[in-house]
Protein backbone atom coordinates (compact mmCIF):
# COMPACT_ATOMS: atom_id res chain seq x y z
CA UNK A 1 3.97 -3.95 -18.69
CA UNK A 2 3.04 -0.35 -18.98
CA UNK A 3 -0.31 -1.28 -19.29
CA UNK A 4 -0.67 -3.42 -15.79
CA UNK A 5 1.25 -0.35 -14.68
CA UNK A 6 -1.23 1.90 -15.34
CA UNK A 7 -4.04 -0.49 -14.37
CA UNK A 8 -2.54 -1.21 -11.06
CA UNK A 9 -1.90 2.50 -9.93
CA UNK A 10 -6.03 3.19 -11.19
CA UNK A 11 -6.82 0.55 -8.47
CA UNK A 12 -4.64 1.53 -5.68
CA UNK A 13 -5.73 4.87 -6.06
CA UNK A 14 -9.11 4.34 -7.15
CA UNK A 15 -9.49 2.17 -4.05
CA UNK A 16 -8.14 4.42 -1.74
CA UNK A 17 -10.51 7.02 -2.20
CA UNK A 18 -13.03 4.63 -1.15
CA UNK A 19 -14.78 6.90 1.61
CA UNK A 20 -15.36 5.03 4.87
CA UNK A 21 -15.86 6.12 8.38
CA UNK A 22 -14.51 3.98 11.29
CA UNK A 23 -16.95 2.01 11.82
CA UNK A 24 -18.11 1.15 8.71
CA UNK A 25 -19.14 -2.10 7.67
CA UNK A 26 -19.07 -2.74 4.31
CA UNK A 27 -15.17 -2.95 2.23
CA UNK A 28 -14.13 -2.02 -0.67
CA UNK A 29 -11.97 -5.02 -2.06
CA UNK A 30 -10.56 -4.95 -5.38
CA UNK A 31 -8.58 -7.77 -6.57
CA UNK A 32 -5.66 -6.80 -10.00
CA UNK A 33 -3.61 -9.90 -11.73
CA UNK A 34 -2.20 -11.43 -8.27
CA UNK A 35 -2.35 -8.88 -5.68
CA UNK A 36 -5.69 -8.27 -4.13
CA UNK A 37 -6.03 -5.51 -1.94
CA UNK A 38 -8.95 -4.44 0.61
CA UNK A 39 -9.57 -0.94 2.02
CA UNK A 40 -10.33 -1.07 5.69
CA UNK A 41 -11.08 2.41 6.51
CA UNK A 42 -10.23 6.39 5.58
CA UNK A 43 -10.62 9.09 8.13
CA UNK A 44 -9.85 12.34 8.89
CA UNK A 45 -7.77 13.59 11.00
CA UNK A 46 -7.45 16.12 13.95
CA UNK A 47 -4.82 17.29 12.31
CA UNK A 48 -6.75 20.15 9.77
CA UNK A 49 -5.68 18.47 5.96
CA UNK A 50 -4.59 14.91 6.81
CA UNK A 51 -6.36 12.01 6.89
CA UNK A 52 -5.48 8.28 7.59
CA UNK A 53 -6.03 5.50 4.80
CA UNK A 54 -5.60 1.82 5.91
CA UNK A 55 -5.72 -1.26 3.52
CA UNK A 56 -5.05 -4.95 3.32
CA UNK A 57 -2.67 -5.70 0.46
CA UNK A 58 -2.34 -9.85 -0.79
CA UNK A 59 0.45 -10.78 -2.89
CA UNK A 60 0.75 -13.95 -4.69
CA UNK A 61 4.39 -15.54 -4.51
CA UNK A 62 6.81 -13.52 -6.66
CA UNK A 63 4.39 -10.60 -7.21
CA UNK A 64 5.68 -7.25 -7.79
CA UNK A 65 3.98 -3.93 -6.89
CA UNK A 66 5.71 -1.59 -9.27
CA UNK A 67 8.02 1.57 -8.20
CA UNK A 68 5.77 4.24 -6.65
CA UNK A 69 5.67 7.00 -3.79
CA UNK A 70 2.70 8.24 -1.55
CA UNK A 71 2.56 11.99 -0.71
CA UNK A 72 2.86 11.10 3.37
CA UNK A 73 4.11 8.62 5.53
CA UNK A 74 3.25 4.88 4.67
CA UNK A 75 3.27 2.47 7.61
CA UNK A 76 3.33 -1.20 6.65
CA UNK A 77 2.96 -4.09 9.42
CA UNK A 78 3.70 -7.60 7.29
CA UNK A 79 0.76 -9.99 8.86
CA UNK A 80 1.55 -13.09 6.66
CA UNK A 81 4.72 -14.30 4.68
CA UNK A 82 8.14 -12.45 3.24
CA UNK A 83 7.68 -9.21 1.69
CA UNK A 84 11.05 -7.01 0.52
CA UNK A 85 10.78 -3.36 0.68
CA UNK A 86 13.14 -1.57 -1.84
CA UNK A 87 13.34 1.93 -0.77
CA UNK A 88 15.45 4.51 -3.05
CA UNK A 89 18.91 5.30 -1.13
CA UNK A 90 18.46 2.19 0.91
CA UNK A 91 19.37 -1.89 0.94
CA UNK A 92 16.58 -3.83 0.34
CA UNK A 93 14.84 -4.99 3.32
CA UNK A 94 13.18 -8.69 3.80
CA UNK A 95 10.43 -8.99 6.58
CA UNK A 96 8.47 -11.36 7.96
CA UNK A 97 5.03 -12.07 9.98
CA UNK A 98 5.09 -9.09 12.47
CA UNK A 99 7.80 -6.94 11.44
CA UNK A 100 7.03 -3.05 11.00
CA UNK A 101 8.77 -1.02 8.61
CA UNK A 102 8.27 2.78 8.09
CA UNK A 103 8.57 4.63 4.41
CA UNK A 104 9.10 7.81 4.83
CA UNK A 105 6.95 10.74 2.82
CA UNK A 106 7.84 10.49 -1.06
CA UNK A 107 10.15 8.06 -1.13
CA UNK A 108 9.89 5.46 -4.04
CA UNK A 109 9.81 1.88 -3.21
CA UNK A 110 9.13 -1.45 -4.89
CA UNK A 111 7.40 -3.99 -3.18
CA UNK A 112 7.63 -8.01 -3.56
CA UNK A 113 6.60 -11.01 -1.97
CA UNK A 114 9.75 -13.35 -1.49
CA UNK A 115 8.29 -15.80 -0.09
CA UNK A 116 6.72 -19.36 -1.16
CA UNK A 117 3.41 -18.81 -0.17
CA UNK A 118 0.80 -15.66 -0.21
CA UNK A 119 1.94 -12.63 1.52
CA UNK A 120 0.02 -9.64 3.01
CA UNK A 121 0.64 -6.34 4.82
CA UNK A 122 -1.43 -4.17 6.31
CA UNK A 123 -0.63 -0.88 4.93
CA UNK A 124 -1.34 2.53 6.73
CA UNK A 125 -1.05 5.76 5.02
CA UNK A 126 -1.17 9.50 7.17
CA UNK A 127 -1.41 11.82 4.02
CA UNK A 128 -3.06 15.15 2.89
CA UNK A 129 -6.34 15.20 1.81
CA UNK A 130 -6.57 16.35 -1.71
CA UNK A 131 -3.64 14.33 -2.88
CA UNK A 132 -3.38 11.35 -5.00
CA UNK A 133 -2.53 8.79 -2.82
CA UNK A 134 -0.07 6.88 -4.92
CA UNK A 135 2.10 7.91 -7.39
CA UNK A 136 3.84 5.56 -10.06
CA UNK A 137 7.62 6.57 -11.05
CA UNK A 138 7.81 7.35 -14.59
């Protein structure tokens, strides 16, 4: 388990340092066990020190993305299936197709796909450049 742990927080933050510009045609799409996750774009900011990092994120049913944090805000639209969000100091939260939910700067969270069938999120990160993107809790 520690293993895939490790090997899943070298892709999501391998992949999101995948430099793109807006407009850029070609992805970066890297695909670990069942969850398979595309970066769409990074860019920076007017905001001197931040930049924006969007990606696509597939789960297979019953997939797991481990218990991990992001150094800035994390902004996840659900585009397909039921995905719960399991924030520290929070309930658990289910959404569906089209629901929005917004994880606040550092704050762990688990992520799982509830649902029968394949689930994805768009995921949009505003964080400082420099940073790790993700980080795994120990």
């Amino acid at each position: 388990m520690k293993r895939n742990r490790n090997a899943l927080a070298g892709t999501i933050i391998g992949g999101a340092l995948v430099m793109m510009s807006a407009n850029a045609e070609a992805q970066s799409s890297t695909t670990l066990g069942s969850i398979r996750r595309v970066d769409l774009l990074q860019y920076d900011l007017s905001v001197p020190g931040y930049q924006t990092i969007q990606v696509y994120n597939e789960f297979q049913p019953g997939v797991v993305a481990p218990k991990h944090r992001h150094p800035g805000e994390e902004l996840v639209y659900v585009l397909e299936g039921e995905m719960e969000y399991d924030l520290d100091g929070r309930q658990p939260v289910v959404l569906k197709k089209g629901e929005v939910l917004v994880i606040p700067t550092g704050t762990y969270h688990v992520v799982k796909n509830v649902g029968s069938g394949v689930a994805v999120e768009l995921g949009t990160y505003i964080v400082p450049k420099g940073k790790p993107p993700v980080e795994l809790a120990k």
